[in-house]
C-alpha atoms as a PDB file:
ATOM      1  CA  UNK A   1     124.255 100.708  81.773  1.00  0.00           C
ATOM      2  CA  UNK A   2     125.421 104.179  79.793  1.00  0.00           C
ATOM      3  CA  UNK A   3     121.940 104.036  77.771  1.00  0.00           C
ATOM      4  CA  UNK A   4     119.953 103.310  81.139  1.00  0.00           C
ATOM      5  CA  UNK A   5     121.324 106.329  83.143  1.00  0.00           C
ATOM      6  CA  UNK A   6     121.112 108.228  80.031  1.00  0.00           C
ATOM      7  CA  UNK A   7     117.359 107.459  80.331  1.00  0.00           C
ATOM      8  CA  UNK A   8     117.295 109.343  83.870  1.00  0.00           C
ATOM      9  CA  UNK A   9     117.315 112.302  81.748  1.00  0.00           C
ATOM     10  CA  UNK A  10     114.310 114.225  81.514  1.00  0.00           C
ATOM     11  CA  UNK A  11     112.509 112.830  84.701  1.00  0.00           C
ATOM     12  CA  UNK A  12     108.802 111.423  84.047  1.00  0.00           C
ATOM     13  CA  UNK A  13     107.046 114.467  84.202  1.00  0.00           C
ATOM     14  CA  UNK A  14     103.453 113.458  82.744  1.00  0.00           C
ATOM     15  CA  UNK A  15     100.419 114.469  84.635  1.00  0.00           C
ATOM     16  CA  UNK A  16      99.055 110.342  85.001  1.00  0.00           C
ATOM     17  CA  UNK A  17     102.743 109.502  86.490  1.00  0.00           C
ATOM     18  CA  UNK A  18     102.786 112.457  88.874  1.00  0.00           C
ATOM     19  CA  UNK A  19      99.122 111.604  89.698  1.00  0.00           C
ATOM     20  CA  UNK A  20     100.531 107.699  90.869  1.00  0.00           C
ATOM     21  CA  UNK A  21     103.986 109.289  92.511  1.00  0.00           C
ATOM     22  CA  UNK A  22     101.517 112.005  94.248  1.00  0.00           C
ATOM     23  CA  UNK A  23      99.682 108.854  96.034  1.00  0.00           C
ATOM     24  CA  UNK A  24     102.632 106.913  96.304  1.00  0.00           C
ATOM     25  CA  UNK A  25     103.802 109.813  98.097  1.00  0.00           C
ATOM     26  CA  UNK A  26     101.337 109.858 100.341  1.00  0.00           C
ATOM     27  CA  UNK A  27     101.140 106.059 101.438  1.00  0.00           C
ATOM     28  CA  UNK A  28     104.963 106.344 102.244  1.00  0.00           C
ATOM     29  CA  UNK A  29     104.183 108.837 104.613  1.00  0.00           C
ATOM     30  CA  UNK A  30     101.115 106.881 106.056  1.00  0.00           C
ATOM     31  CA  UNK A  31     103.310 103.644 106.315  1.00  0.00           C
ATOM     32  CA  UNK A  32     106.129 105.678 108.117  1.00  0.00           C
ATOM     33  CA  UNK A  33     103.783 107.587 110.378  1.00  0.00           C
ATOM     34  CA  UNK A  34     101.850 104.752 110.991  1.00  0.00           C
ATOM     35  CA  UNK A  35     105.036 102.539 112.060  1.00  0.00           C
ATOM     36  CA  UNK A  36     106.948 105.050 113.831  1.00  0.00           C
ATOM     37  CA  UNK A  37     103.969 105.838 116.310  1.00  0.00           C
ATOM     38  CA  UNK A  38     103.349 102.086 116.921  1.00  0.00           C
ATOM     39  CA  UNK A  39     107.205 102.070 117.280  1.00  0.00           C
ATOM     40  CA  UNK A  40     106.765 104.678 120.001  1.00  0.00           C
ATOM     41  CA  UNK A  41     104.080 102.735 121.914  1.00  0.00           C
ATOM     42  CA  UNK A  42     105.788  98.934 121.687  1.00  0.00           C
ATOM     43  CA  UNK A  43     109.207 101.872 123.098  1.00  0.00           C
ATOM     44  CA  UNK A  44     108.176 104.304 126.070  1.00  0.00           C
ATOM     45  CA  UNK A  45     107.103 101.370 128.300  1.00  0.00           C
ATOM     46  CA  UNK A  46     109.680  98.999 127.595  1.00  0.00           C
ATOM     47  CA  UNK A  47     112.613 101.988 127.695  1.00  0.00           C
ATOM     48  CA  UNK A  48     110.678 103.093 131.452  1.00  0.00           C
ATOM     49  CA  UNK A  49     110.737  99.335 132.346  1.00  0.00           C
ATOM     50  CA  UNK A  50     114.606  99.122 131.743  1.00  0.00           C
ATOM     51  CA  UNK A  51     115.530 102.831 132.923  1.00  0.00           C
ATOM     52  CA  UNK A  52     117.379 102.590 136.332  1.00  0.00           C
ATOM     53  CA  UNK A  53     117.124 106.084 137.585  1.00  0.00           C
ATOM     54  CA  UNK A  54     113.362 105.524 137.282  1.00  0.00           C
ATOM     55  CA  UNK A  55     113.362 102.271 139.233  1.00  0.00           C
ATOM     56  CA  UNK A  56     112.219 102.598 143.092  1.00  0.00           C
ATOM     57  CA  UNK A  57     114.272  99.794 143.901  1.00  0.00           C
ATOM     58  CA  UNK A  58     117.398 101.128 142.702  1.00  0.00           C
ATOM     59  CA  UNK A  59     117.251 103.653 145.669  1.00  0.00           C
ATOM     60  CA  UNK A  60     118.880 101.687 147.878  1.00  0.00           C
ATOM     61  CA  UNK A  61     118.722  97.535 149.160  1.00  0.00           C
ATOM     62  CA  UNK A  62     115.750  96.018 150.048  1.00  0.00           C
ATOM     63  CA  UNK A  63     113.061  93.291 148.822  1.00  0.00           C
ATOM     64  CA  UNK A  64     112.363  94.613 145.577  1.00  0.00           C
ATOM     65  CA  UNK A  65     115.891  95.121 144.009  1.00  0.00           C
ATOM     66  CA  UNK A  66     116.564  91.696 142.687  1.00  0.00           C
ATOM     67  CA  UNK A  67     113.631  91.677 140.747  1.00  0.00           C
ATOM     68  CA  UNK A  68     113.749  94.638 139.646  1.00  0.00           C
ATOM     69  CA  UNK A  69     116.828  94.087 138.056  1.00  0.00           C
ATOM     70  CA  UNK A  70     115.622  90.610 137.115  1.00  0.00           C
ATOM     71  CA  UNK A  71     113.138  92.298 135.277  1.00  0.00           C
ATOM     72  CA  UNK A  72     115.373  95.302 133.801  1.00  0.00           C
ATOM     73  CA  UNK A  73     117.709  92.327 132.132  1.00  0.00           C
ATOM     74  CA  UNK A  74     114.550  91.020 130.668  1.00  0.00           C
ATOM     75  CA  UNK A  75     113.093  94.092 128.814  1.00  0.00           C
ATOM     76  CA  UNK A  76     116.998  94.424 127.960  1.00  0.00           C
ATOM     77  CA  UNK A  77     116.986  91.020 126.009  1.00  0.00           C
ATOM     78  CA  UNK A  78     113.220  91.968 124.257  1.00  0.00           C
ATOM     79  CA  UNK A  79     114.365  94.630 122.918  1.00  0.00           C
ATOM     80  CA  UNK A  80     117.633  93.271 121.504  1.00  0.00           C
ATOM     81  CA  UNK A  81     115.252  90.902 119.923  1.00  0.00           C
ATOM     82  CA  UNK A  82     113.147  93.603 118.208  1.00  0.00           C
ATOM     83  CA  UNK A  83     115.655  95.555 117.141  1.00  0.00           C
ATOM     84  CA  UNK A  84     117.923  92.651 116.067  1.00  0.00           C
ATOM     85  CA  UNK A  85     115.974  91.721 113.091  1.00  0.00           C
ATOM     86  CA  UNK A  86     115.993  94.163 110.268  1.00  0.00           C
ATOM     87  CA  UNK A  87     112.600  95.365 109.134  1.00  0.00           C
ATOM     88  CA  UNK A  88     112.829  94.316 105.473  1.00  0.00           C
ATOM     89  CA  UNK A  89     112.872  90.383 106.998  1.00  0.00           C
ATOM     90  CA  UNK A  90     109.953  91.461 109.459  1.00  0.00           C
ATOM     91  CA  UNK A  91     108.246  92.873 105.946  1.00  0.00           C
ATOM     92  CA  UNK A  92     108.827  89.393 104.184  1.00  0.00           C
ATOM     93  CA  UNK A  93     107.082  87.714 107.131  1.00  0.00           C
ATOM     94  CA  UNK A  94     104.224  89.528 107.347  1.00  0.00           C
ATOM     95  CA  UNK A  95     103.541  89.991 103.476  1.00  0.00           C
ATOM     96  CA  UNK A  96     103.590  86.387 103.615  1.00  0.00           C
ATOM     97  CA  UNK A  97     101.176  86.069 106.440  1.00  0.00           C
ATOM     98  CA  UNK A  98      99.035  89.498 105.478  1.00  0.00           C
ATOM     99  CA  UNK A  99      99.109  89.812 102.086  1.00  0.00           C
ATOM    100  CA  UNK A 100     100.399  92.564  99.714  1.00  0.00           C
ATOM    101  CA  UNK A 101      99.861  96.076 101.260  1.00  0.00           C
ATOM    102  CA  UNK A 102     101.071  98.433 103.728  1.00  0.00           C
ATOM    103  CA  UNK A 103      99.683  96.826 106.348  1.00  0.00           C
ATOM    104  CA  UNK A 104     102.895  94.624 106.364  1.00  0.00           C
ATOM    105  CA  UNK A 105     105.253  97.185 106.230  1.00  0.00           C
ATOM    106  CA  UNK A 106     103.618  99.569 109.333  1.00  0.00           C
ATOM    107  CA  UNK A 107     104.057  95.936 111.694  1.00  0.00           C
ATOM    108  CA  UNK A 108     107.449  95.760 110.301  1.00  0.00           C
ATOM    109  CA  UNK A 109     108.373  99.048 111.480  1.00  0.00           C
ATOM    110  CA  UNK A 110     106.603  98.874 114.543  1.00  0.00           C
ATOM    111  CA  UNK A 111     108.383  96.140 115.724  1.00  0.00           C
ATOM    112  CA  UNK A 112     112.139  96.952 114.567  1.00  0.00           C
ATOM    113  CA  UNK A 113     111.481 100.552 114.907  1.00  0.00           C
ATOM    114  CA  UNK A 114     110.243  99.809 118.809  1.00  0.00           C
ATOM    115  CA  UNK A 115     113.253  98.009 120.028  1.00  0.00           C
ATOM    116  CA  UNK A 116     115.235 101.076 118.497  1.00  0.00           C
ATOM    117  CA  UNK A 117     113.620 103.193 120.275  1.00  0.00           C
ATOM    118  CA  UNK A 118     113.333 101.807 123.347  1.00  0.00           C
ATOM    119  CA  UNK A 119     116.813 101.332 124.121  1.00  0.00           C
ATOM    120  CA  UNK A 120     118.222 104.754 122.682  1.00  0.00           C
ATOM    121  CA  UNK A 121     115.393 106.539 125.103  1.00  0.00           C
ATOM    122  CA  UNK A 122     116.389 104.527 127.674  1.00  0.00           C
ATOM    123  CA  UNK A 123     120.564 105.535 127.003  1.00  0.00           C
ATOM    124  CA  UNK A 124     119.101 109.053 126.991  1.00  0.00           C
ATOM    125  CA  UNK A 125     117.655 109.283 130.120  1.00  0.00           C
ATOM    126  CA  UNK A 126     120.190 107.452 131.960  1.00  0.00           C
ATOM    127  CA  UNK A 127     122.457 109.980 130.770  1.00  0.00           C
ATOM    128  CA  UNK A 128     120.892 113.046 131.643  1.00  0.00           C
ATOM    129  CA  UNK A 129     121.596 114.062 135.299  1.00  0.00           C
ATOM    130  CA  UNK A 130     119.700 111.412 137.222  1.00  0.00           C
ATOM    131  CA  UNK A 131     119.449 113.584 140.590  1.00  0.00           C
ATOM    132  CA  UNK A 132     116.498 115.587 140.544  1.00  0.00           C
ATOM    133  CA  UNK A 133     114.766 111.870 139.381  1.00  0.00           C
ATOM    134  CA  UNK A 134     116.139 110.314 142.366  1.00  0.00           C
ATOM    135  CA  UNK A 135     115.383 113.070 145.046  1.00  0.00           C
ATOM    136  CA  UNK A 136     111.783 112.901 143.626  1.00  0.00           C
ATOM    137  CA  UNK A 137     111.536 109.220 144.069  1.00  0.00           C
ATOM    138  CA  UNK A 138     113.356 109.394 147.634  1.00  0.00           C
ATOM    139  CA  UNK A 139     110.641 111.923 148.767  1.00  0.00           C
ATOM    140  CA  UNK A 140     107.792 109.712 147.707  1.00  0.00           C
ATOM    141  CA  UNK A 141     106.767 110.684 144.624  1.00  0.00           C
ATOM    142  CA  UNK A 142     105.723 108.268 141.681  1.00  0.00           C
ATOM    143  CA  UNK A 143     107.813 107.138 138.828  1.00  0.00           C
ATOM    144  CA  UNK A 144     105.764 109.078 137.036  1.00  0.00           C
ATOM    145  CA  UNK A 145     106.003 112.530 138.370  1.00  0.00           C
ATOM    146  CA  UNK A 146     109.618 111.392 138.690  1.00  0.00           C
ATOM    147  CA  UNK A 147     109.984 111.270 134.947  1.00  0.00           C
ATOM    148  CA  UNK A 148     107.859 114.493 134.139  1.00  0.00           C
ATOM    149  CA  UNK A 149     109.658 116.489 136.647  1.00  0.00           C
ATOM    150  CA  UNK A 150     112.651 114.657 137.038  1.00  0.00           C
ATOM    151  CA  UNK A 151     114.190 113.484 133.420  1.00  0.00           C
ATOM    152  CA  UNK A 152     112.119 114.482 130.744  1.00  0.00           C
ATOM    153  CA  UNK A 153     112.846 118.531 131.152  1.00  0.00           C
ATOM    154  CA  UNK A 154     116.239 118.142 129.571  1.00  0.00           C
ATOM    155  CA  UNK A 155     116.038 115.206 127.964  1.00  0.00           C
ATOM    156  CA  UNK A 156     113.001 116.231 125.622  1.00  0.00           C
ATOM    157  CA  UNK A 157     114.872 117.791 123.269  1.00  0.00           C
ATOM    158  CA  UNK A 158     117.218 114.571 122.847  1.00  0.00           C
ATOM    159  CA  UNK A 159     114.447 112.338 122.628  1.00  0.00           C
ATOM    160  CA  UNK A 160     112.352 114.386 120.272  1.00  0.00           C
ATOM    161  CA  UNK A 161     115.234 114.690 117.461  1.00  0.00           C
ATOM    162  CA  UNK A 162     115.982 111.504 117.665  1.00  0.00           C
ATOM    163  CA  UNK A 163     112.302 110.720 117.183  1.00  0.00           C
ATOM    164  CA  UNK A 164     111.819 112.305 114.403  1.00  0.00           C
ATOM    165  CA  UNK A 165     115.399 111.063 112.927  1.00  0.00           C
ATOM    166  CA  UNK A 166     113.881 107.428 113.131  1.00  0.00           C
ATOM    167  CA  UNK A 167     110.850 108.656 111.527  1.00  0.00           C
ATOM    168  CA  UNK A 168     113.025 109.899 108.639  1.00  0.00           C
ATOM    169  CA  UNK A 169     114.617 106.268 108.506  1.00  0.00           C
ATOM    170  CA  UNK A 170     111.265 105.032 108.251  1.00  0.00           C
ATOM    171  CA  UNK A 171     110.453 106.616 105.458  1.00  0.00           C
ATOM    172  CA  UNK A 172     113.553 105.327 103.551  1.00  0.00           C
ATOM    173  CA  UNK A 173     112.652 101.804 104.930  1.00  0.00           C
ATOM    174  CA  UNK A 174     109.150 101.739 103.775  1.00  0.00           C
ATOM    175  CA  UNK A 175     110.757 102.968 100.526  1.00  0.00           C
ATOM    176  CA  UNK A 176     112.722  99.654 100.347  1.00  0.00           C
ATOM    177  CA  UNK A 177     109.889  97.485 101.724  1.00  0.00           C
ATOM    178  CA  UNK A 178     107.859  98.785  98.351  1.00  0.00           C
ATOM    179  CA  UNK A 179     110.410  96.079  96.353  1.00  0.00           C
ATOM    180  CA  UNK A 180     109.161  93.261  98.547  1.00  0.00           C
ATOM    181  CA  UNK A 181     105.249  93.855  97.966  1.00  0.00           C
ATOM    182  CA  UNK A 182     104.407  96.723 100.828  1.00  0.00           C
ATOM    183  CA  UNK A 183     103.053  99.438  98.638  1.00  0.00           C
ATOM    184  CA  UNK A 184     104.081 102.999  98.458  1.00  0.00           C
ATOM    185  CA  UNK A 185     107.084 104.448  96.612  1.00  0.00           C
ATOM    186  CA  UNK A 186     109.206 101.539  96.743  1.00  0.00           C
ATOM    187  CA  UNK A 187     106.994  99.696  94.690  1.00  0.00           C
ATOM    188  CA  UNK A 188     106.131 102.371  92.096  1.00  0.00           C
ATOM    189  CA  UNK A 189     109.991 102.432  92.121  1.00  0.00           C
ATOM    190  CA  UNK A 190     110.623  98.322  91.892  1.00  0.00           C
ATOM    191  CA  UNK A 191     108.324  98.768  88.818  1.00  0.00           C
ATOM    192  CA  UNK A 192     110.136 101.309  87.202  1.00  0.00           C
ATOM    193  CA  UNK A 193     112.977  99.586  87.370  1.00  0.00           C
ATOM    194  CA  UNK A 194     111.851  96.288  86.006  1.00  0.00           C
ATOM    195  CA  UNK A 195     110.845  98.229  82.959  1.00  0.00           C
ATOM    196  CA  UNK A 196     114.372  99.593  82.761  1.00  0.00           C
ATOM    197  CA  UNK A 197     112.418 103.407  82.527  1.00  0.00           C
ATOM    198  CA  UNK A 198     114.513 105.803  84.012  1.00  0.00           C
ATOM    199  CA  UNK A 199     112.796 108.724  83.900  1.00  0.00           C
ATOM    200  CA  UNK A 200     110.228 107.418  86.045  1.00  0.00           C
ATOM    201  CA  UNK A 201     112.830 106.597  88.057  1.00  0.00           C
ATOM    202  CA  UNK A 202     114.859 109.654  88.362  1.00  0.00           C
ATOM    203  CA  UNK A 203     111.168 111.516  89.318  1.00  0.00           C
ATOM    204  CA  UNK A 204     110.692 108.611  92.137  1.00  0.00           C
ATOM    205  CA  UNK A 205     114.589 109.755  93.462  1.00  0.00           C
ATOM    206  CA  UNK A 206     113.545 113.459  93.559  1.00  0.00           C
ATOM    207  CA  UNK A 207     110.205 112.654  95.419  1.00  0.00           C
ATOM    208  CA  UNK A 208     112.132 110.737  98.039  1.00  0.00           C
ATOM    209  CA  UNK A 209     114.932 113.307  98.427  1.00  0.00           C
ATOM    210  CA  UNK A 210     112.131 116.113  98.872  1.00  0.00           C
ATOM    211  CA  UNK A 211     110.502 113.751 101.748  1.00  0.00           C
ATOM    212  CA  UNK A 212     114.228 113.384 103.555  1.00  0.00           C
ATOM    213  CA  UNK A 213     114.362 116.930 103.421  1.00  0.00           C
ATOM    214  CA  UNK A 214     110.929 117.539 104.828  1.00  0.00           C
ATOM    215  CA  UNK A 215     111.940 115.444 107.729  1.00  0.00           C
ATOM    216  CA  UNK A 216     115.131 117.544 108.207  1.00  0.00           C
ATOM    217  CA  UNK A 217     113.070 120.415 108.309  1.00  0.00           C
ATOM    218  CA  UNK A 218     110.399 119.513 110.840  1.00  0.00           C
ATOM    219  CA  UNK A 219     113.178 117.904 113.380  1.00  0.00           C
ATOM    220  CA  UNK A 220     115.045 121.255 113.131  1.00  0.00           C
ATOM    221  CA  UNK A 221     111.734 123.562 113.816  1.00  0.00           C
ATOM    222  CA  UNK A 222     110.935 121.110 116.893  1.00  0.00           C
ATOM    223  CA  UNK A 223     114.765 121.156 118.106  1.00  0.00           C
ATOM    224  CA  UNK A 224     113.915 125.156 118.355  1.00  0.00           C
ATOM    225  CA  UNK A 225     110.717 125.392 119.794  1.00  0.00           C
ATOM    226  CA  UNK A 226     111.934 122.869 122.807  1.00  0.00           C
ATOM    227  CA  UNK A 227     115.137 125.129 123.026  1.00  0.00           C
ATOM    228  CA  UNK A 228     112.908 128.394 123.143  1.00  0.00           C
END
């Protein structure tokens, strides 16, 4: 153990490693990006479908209520499904079923990443103030206009920052998909550490913490321009 993390010292600094952590690099971010917008599209209908103060029935008894809360307690239970498996079992299935590549890990994240979503923007706008929403919908107007108008105006920042916090986590979990077969860093980094080479590994490490503070950076510059 002493001579291996002895061997993290220098890092890998060649030009033909950098070249394969440079690309490695790169299909991290793809598989992240990739997953986290699918993420968002399997999450903004099903978090609309299960947000009360968006619901027309909630406004007050009539025909419609039952099933809309039938129907509110059945997005509820989809996306405790999606977000109840963890992404690196999702990854297993799907390398199995796709094949080796990052095609694998983007599904994976897609459909953990989705349920996450879904239910944290859904806990975000129920909590912001739910009136202007309901005076919108009381009036006449569409769910839609009710959620431009009505919620998203102070809950954008919220749901941006969290947004781009999952996309952060995504980039650590394709990271650890890359030991099961999904490509990017992970991999590079599962082979490095079969070979017991720990320089490679310590450059891998620094990569990765570069790409965590990248994401960092970005959420704080988007938390200011929606404050501004």
């Amino acid at each position: 153990m002493g001579a291996f993390l002895r061997a993290f010292v220098p890092p890998e600094m060649s030009a033909e490693f950098l070249g394969y952590v440079a690309r490695a690099t790169l299909e991290t971010l793809a598989i992240a990006t990739a997953g986290i917008t699918l993420a968002f599209v399997v999450a903004v209908p099903l978090a609309l479908a299960v947000t009360g103060s968006l619901s027309i029935s909630r406004i007050g008894p009539g025909p419609g209520y039952w099933r809309g809360a039938a129907m509110r307690a059945v997005v509820r239970v989809i996306l405790t499904i999606l977000r109840g498996i963890p992404e690196i079992v999702w990854a297993l299935v799907f390398v199995r079923v796709l094949g080796l590549g990052p095609a694998a890990a983007v599904l994976a994240l897609a459909i953990t990443y989705g349920g996450m979503l879904g239910k944290v923007y859904a806990e975000i706008l129920e909590s912001t103030d739910t009136a202007p929403a309901r005076a919108l919908l009381e009036s006449g107007s569409r769910q839609g206009m009710a959620l431009l108008y009505g919620l998203l105006p102070n809950a954008a920042s919220e749901i941006v920052s969290y947004t781009v916090y999952r996309w952060e986590c995504a980039i650590r979990a394709s990271v650890m998909m890359g030991f099961v077969g999904a490509g990017g860093l992970g991999q590079l980094m599962d082979q490095a550490m079969k070979l017991l080479n720990g320089g490679e590994a310590a450059t891998i490490l620094f990569v990765f913490l570069l790409l965590v503070q990248l994401a960092d950076a970005i959420s704080a510059g988007l938390r200011r321009q929606l404050v501004s």
